[in-house]
N, C-alpha and C. Protein backbone atom coordinates (compact mmCIF):
# COMPACT_ATOMS: atom_id res chain seq x y z
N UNK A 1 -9.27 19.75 -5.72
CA UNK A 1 -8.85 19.10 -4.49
C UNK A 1 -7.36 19.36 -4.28
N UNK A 2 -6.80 19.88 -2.91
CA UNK A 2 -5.55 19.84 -2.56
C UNK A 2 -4.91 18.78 -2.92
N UNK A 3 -3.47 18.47 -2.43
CA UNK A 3 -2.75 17.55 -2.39
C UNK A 3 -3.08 17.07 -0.49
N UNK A 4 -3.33 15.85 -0.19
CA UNK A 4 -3.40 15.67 0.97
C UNK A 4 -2.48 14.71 1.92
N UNK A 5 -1.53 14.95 0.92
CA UNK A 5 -0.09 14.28 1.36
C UNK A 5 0.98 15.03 1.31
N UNK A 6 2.48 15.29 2.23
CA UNK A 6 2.10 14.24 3.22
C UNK A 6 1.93 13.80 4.25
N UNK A 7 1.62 12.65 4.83
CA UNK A 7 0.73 12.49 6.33
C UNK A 7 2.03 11.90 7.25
N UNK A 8 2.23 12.72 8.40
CA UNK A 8 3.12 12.10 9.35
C UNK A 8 2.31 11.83 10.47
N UNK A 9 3.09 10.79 10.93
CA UNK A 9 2.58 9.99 12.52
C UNK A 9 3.36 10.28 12.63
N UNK A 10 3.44 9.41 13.97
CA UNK A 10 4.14 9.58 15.14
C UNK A 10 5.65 9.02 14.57
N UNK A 11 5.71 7.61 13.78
CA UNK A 11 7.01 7.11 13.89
C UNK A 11 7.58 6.97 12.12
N UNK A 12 6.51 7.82 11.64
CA UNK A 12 6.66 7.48 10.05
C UNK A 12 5.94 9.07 9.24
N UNK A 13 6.81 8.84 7.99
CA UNK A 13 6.51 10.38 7.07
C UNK A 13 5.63 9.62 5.65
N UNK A 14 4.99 9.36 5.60
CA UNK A 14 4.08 8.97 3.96
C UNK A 14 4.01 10.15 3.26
N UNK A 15 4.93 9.56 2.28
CA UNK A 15 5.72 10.72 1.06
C UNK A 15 5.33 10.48 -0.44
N UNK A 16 5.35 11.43 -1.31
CA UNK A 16 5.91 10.94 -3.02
C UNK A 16 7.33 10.58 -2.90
N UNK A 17 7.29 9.73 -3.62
CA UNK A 17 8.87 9.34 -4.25
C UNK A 17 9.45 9.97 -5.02
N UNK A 18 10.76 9.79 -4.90
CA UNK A 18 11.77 10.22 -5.45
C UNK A 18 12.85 9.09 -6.55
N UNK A 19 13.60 9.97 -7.09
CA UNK A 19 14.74 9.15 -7.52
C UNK A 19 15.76 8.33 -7.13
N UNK A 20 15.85 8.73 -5.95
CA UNK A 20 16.95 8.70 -4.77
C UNK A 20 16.33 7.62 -3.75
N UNK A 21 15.39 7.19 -4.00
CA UNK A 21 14.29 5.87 -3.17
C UNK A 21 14.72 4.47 -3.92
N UNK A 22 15.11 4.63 -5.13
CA UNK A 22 15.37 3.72 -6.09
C UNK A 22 16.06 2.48 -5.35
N UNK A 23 17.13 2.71 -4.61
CA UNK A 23 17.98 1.38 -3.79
C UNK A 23 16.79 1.36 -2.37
N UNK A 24 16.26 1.81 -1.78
CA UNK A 24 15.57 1.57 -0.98
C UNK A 24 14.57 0.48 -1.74
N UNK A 25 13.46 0.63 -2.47
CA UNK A 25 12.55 0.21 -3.08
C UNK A 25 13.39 -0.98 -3.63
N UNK A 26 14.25 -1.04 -3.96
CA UNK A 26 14.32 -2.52 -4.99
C UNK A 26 15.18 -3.60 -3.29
N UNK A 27 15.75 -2.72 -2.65
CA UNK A 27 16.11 -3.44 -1.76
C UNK A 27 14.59 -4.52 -0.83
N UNK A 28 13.58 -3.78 -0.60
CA UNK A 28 12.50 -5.02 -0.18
C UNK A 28 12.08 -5.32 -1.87
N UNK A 29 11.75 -4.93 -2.98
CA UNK A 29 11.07 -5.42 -3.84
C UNK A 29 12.13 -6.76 -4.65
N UNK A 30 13.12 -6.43 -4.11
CA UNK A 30 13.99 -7.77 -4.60
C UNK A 30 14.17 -9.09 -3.74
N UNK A 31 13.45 -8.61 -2.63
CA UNK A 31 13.44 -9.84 -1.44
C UNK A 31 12.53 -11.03 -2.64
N UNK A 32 12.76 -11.77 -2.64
CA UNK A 32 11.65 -13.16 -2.58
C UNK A 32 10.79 -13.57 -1.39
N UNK A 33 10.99 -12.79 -0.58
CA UNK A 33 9.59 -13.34 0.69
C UNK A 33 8.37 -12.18 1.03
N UNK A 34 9.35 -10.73 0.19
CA UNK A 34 8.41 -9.81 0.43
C UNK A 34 7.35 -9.73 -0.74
N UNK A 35 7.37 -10.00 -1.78
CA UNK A 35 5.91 -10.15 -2.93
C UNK A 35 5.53 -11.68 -2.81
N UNK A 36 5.69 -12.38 -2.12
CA UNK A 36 5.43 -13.89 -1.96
C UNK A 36 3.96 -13.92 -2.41
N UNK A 37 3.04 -13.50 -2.13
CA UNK A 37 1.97 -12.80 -2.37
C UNK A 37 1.14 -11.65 -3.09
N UNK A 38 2.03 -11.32 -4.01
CA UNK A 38 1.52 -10.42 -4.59
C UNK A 38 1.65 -10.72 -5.88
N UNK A 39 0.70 -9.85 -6.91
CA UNK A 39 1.44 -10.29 -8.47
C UNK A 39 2.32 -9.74 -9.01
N UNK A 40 3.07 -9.49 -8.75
CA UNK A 40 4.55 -9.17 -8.72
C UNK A 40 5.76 -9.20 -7.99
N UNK A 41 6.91 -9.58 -8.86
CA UNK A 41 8.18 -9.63 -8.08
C UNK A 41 8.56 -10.91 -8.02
N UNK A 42 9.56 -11.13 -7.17
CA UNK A 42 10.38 -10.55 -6.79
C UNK A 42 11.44 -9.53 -7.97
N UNK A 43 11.91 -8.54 -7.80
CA UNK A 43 12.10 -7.34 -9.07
C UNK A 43 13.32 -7.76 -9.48
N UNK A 44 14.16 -7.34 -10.49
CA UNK A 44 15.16 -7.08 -11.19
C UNK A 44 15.40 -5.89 -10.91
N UNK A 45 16.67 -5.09 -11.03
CA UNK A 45 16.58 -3.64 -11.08
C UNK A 45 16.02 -2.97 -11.90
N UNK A 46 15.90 -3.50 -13.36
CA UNK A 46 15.59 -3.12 -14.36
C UNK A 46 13.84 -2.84 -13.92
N UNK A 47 13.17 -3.82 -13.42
CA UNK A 47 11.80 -3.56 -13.15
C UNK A 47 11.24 -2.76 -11.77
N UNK A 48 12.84 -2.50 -10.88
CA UNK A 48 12.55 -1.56 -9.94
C UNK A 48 11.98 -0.20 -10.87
N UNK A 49 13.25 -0.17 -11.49
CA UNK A 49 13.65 1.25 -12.04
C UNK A 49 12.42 1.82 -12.78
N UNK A 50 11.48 0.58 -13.23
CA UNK A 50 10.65 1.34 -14.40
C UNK A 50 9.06 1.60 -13.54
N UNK A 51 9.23 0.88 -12.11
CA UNK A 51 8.31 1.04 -11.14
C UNK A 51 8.32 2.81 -10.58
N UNK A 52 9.72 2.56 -10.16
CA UNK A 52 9.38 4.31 -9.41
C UNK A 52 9.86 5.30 -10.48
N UNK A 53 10.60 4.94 -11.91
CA UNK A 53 9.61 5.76 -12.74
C UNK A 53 8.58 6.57 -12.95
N UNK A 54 7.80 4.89 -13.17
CA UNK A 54 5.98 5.19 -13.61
C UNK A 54 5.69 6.35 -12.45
N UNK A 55 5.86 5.61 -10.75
CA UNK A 55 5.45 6.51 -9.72
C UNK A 55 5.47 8.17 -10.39
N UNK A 56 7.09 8.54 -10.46
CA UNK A 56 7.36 9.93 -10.58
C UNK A 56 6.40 10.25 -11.96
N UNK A 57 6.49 9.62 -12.88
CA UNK A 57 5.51 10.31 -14.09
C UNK A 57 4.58 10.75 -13.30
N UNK A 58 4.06 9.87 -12.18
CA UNK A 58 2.09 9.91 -12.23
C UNK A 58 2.39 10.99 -11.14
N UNK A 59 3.03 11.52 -10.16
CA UNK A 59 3.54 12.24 -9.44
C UNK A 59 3.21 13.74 -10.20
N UNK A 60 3.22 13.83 -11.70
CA UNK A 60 3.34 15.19 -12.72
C UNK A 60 1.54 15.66 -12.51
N UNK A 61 0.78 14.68 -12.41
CA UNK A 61 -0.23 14.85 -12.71
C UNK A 61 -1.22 14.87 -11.49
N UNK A 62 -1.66 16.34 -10.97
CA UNK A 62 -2.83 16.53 -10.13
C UNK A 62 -4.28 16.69 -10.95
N UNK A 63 -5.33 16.66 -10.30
CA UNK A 63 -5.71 15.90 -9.51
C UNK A 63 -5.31 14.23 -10.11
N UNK A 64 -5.26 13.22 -9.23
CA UNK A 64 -4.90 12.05 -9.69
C UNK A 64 -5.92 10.82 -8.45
N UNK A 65 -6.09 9.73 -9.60
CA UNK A 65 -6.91 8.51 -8.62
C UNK A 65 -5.80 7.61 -7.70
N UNK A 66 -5.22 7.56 -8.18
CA UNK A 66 -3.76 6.58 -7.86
C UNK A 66 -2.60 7.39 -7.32
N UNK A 67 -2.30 7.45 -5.93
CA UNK A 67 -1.58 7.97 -4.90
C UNK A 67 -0.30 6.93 -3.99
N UNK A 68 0.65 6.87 -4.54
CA UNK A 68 1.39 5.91 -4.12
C UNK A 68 2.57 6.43 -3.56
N UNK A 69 2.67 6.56 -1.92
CA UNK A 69 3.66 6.88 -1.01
C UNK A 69 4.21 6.36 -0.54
N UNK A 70 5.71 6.79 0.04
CA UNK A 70 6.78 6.04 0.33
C UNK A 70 6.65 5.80 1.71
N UNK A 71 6.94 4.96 2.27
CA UNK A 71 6.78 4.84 4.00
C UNK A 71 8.42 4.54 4.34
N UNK A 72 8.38 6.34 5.13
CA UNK A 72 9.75 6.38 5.26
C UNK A 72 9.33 6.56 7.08
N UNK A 73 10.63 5.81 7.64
CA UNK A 73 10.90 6.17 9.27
C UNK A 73 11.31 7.60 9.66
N UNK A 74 10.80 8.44 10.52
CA UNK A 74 11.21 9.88 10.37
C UNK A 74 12.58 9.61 11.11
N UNK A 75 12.60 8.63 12.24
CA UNK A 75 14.08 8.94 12.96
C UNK A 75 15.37 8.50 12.02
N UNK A 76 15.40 7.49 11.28
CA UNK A 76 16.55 7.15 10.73
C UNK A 76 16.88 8.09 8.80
N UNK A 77 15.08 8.59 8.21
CA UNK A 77 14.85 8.50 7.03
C UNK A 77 14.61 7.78 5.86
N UNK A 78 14.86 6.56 6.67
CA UNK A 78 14.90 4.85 5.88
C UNK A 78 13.84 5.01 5.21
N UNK A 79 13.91 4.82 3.89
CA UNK A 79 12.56 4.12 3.16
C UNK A 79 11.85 2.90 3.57
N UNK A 80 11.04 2.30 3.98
CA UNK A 80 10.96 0.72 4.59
C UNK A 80 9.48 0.37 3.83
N UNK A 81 8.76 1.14 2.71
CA UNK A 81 8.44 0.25 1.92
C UNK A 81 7.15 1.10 1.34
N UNK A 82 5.84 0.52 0.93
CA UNK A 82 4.78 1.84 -0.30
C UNK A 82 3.80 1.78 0.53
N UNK A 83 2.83 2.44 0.11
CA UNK A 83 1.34 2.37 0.40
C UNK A 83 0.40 3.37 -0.61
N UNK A 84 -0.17 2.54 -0.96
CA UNK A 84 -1.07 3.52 -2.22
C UNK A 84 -2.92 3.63 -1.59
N UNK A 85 -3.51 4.52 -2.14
CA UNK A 85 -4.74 4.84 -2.33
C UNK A 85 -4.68 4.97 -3.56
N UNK A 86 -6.21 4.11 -4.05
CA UNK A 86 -6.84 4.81 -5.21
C UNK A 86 -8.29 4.69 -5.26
N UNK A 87 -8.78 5.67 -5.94
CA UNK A 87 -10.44 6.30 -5.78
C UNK A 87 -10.65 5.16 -7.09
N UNK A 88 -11.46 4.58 -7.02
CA UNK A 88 -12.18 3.78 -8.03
C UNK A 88 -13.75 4.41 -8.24
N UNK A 89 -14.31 4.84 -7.42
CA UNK A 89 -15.16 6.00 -7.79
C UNK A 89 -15.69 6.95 -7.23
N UNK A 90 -15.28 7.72 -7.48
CA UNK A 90 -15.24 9.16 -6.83
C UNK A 90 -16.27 9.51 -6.24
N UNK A 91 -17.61 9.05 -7.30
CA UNK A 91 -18.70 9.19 -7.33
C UNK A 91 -19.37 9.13 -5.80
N UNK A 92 -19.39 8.07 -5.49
CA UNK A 92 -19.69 6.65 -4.47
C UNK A 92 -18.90 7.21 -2.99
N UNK A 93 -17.76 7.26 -3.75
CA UNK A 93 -16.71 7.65 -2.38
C UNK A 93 -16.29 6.39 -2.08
N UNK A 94 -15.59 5.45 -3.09
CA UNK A 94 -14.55 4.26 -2.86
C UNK A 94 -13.74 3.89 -3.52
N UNK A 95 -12.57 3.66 -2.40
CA UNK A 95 -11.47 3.41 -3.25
C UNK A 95 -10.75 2.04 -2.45
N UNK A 96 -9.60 1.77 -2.96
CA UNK A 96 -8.93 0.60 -2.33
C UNK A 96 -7.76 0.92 -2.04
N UNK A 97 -7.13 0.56 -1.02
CA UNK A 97 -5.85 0.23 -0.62
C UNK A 97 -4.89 -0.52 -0.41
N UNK A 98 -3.18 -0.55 -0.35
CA UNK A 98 -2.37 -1.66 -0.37
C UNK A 98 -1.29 -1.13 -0.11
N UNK A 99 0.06 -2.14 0.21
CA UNK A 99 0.94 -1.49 1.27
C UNK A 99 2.34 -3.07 0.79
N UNK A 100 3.09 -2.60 0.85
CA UNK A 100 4.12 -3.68 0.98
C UNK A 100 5.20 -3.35 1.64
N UNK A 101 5.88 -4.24 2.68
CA UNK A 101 6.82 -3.69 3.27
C UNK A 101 8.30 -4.45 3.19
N UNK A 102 9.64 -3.59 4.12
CA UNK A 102 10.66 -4.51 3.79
C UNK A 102 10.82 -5.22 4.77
N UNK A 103 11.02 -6.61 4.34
CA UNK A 103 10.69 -7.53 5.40
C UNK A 103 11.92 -7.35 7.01
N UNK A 104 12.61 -6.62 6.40
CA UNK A 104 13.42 -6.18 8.53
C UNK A 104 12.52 -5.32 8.91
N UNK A 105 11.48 -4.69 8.34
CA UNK A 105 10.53 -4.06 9.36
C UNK A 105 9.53 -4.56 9.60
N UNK A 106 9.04 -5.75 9.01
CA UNK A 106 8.20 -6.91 9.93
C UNK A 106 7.87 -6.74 11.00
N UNK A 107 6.41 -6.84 11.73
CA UNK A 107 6.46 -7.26 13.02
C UNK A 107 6.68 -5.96 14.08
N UNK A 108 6.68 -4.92 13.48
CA UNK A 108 7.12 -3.46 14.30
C UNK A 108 6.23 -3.07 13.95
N UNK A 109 4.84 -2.65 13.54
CA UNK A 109 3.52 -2.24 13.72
C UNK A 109 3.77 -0.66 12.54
N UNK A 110 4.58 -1.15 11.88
CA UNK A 110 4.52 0.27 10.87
C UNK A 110 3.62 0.11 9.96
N UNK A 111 3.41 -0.72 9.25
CA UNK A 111 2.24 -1.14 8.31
C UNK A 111 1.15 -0.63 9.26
N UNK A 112 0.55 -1.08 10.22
CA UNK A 112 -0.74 -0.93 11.06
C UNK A 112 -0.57 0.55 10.56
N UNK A 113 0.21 1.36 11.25
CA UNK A 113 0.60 2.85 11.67
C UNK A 113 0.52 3.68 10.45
N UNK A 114 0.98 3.32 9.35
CA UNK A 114 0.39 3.88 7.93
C UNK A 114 -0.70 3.80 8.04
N UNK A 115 -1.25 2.41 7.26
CA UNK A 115 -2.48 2.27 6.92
C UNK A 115 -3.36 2.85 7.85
N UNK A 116 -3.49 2.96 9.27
CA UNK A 116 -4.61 3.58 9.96
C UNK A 116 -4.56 5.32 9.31
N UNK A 117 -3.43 6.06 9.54
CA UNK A 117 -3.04 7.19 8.73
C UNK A 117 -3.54 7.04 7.44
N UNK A 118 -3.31 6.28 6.66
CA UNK A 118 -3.92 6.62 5.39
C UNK A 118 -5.08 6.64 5.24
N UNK A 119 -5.92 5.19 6.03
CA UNK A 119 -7.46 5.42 5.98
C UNK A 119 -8.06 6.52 6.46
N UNK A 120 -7.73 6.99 7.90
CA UNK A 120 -8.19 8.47 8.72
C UNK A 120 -8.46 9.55 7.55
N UNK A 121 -7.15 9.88 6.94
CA UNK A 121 -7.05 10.79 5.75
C UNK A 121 -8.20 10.48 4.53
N UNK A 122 -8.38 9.21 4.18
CA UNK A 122 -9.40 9.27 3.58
C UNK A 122 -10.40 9.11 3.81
N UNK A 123 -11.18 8.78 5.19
CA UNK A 123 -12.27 9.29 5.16
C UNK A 123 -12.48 10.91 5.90
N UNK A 124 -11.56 11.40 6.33
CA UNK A 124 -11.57 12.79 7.26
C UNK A 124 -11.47 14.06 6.13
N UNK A 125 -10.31 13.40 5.38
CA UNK A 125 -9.65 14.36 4.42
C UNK A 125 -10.45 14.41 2.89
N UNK A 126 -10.33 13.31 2.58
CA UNK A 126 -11.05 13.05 1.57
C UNK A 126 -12.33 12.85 1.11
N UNK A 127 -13.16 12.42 1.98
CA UNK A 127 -14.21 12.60 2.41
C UNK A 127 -15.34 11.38 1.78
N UNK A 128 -14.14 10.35 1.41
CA UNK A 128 -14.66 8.74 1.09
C UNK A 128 -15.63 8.35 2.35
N UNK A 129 -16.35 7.33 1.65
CA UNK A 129 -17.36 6.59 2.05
C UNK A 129 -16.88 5.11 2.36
N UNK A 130 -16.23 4.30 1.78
CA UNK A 130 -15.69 3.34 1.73
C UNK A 130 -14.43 2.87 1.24
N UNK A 131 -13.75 1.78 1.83
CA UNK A 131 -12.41 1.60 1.47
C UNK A 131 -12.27 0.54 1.61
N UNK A 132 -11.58 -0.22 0.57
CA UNK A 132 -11.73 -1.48 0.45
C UNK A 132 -9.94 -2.16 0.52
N UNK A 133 -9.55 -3.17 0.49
CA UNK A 133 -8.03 -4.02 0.23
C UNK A 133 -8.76 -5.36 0.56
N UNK A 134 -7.51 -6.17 -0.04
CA UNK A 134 -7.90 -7.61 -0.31
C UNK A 134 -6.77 -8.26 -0.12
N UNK A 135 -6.28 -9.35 -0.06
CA UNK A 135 -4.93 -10.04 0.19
C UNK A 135 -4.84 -11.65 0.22
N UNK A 136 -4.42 -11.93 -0.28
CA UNK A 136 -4.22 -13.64 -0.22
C UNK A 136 -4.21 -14.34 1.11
N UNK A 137 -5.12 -15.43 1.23
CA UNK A 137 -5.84 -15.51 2.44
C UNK A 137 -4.80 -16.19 3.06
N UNK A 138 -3.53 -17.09 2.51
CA UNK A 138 -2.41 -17.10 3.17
C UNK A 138 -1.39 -16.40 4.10
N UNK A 139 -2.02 -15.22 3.77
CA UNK A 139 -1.00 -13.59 4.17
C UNK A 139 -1.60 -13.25 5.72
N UNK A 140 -1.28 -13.76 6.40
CA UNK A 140 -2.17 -13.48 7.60
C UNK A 140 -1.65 -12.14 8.22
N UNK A 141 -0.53 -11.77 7.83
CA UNK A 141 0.33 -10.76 8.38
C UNK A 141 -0.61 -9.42 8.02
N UNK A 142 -1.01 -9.91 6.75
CA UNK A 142 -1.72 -8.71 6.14
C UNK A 142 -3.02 -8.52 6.36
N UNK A 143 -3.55 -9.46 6.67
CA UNK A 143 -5.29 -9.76 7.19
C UNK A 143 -5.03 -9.77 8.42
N UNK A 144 -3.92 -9.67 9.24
CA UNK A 144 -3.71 -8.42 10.58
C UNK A 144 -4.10 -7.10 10.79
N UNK A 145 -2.86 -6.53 9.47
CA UNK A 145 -2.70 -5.13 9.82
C UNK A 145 -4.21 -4.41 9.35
N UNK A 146 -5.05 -5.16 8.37
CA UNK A 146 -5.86 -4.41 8.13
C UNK A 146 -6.98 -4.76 9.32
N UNK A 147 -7.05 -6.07 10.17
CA UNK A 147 -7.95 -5.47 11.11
C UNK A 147 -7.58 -4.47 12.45
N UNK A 148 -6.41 -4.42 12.16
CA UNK A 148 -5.90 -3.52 13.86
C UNK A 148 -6.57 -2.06 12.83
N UNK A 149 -6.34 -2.33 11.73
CA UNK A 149 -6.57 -0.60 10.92
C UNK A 149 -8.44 -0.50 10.95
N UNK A 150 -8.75 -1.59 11.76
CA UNK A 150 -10.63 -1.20 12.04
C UNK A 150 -11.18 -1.67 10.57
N UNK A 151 -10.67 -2.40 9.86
CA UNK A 151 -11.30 -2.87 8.44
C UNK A 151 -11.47 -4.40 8.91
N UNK A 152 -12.72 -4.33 8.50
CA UNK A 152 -13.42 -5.82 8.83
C UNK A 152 -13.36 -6.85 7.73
N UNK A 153 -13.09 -8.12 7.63
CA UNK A 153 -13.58 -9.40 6.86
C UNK A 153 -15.16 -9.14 5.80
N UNK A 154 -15.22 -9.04 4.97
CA UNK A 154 -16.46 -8.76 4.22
C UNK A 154 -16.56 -10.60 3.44
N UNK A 155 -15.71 -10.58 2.73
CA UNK A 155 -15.67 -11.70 2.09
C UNK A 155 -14.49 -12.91 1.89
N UNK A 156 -14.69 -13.72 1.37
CA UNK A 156 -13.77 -15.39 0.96
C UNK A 156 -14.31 -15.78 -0.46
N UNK A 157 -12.76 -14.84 -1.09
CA UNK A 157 -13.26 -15.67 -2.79
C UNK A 157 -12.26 -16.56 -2.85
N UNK A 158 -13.20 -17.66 -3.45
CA UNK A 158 -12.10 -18.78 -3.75
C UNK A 158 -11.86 -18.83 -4.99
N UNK A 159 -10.77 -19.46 -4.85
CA UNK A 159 -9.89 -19.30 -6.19
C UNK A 159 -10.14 -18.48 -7.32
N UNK A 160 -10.19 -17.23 -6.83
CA UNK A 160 -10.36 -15.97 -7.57
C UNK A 160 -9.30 -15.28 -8.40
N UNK A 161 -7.96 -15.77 -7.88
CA UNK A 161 -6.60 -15.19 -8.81
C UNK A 161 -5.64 -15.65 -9.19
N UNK A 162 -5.60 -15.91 -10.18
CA UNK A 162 -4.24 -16.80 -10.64
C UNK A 162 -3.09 -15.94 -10.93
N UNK A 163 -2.03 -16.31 -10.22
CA UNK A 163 -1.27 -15.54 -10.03
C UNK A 163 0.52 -16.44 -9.77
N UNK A 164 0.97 -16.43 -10.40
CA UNK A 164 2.56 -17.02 -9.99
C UNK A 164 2.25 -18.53 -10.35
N UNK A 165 1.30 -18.79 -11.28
CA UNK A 165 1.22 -20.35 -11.90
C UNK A 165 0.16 -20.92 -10.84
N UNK A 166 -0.46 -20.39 -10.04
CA UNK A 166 -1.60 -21.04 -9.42
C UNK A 166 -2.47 -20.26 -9.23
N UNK A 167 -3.92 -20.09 -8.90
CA UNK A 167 -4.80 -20.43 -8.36
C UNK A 167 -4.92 -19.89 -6.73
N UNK A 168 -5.55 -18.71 -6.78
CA UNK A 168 -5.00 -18.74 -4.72
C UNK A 168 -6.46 -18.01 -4.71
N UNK A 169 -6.72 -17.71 -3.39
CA UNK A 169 -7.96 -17.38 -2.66
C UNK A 169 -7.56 -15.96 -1.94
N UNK A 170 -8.96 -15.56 -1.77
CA UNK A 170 -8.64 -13.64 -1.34
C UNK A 170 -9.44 -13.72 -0.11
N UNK A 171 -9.22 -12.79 0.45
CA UNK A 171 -9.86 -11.80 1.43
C UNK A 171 -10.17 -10.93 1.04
N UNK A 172 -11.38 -9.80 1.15
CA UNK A 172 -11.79 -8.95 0.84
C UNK A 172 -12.19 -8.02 2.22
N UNK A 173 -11.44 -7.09 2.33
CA UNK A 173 -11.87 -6.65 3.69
C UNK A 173 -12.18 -5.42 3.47
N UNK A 174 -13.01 -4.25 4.27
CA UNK A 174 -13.58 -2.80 3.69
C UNK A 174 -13.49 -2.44 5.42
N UNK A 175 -13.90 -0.92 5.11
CA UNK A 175 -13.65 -0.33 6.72
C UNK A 175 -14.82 1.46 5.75
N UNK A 176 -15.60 1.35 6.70
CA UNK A 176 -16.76 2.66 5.97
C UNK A 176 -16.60 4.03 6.83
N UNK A 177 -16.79 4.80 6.52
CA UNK A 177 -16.78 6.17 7.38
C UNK A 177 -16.99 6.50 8.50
């Protein structure tokens, strides 16, 4: 299989990372409002650094399940935050997706604008069957972008993840070929 990155729109370049992303990346991953929701973060530099690391290691290695690109603005070059695919089985043709952004690009439809790009690519390019993401049912921002991205509500697990000393509830949302 080619490399099938990377994918430009209209207002954004979805890239591999670099070394040089390092102050971009820790700049939203050090926010406290931008992992509010996630299991991780808010970062240290020290745990930026060993993040886009890992990235560049896994970057060495084609073919690969785990694809994690930078969502950079083409007009300014700004890094403004990730988005990964990964094939969980190849077999089947499904994988899952996820995206975090920096919170001054909130609310400007770049998340939507990836993620529809990334899904297209995987079912056009890649030639998946299904695609799945999930998100804390608090996150409404995020149980947005994935329905403008044509991924529907499948499920409501409750108290399925403990995470940051509690207990929280998911969304499970999928979008098929």
């Amino acid at each position: 299989m080619n490399k099938w990155f990377p994918i430009q729109t209209e207002r954004l370049l979805l890239r591999e990372f670099t070394l040089a992303d390092e102050i971009d990346v820790h700049e939203y991953a050090s926010d406290p409002l931008v992992p509010r929701y996630m299991d991780w973060g808010p970062n240290t530099p020290e745990m930026t650094r060993r993040v886009v690391l890992s990235w560049l290691e896994q970057q060495k290695k084609w073919p690969r399940a785990e694809v994690n690109l930078a969502i950079e603005v083409l007009e300014t070059g700004k890094l403004i935050g990730s988005i990964s695919l990964r094939i969980s089985d190849r077999e089947r043709g499904v994988a899952d997706f996820g995206f975090v952004l920096n919170r001054n690009y909130w609310n400007q439809g770049y998340v939507t604008e990836a993620s529809r790009a990334l899904l297209d690519t995987a079912f056009a390019t890649l030639k998946l069957r299904r695609v799945v993401a999930t998100c804390d049912t608090r996150n409404l921002a995020s149980a947005r972008v994935m329905e403008k991205a044509g991924m529907q509500r499948e499920a409501h697990f409750r108290q399925d993840v403990f995470q940051k000393g509690e207990w929280r509830d998911s969304y499970l949302y999928a979008r098929l070929a």
